[in-house]
Protein backbone atom coordinates (compact mmCIF):
# COMPACT_ATOMS: atom_id res chain seq x y z
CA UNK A 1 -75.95 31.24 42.97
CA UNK A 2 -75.38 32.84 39.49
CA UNK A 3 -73.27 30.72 37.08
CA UNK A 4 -69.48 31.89 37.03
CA UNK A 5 -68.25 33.37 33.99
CA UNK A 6 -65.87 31.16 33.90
CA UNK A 7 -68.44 28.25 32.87
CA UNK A 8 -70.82 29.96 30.21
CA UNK A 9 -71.42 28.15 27.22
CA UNK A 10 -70.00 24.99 28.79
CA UNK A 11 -71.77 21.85 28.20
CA UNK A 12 -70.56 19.05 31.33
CA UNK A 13 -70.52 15.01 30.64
CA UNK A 14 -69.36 12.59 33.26
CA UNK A 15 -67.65 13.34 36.23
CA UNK A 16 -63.95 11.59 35.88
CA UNK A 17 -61.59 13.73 37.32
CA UNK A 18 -60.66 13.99 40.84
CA UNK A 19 -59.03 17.25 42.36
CA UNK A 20 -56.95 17.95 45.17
CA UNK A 21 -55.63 21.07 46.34
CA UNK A 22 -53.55 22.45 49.24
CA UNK A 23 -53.11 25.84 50.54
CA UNK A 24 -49.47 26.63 51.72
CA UNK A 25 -50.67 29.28 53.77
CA UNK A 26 -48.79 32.34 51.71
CA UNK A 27 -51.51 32.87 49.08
CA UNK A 28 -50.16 29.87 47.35
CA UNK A 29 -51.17 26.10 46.42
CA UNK A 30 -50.39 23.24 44.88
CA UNK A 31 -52.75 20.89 43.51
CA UNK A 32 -52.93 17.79 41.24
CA UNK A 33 -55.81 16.44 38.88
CA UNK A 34 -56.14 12.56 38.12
CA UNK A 35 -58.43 10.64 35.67
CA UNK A 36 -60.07 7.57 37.35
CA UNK A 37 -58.39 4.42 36.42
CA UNK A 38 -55.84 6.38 34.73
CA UNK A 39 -52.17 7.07 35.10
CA UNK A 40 -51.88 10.66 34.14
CA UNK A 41 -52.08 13.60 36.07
CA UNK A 42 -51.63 17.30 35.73
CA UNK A 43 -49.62 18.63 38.85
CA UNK A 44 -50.18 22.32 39.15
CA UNK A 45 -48.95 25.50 41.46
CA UNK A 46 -50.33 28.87 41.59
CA UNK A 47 -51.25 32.00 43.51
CA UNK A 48 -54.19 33.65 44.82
CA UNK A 49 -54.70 37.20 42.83
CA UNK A 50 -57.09 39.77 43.25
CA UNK A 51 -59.49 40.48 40.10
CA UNK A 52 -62.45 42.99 40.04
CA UNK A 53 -62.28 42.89 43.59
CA UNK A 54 -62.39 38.99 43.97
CA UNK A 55 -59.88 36.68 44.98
CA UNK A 56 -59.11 34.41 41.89
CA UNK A 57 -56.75 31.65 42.09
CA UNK A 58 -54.09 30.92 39.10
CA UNK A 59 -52.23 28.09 38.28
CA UNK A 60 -49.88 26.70 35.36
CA UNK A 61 -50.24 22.61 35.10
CA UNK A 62 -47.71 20.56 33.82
CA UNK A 63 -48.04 16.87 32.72
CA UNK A 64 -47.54 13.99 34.99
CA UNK A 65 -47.44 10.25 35.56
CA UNK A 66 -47.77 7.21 37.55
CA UNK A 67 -45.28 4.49 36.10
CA UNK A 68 -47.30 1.35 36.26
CA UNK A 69 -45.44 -1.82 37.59
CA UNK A 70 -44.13 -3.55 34.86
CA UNK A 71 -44.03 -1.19 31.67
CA UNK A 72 -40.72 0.27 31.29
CA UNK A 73 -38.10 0.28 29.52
CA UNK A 74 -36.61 -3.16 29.21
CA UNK A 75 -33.81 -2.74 27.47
């Protein structure tokens, strides 16, 4: 398989990021991306689109946390 477009000129380390992604079954998802051992996330939506004849999904992340037991505010 050629290398997508989107990946030219990339160089790739370590994987550390785990994915998950869910159809709603309208052309949309909804997805979230975690760091191992970490408590961010990025929690995304999007929509499938058609581009040059190809379906291309697109999706705008926004930040997103796990509050770990004990680290809050303590006022």
């Amino acid at each position: 398989m050629a290398e997508p477009v989107l990946f030219r000129d990339l160089q790739f380390g370590q994987e550390i990021y785990d994915v998950e992604i869910h159809g709603t079954g309208n052309g949309q998802f909804i997805g979230l991306v975690k760091e191992d051992g970490g408590p961010c996330r990025i929690a995304f939506r999007g929509s499938t689109v058609v581009r040059d004849g190809r379906r291309v999904a697109l999706a705008r992340g926004t930040m997103a946390w796990v509050e770990q037991e004990g680290k809050g505010d303590t006022a």
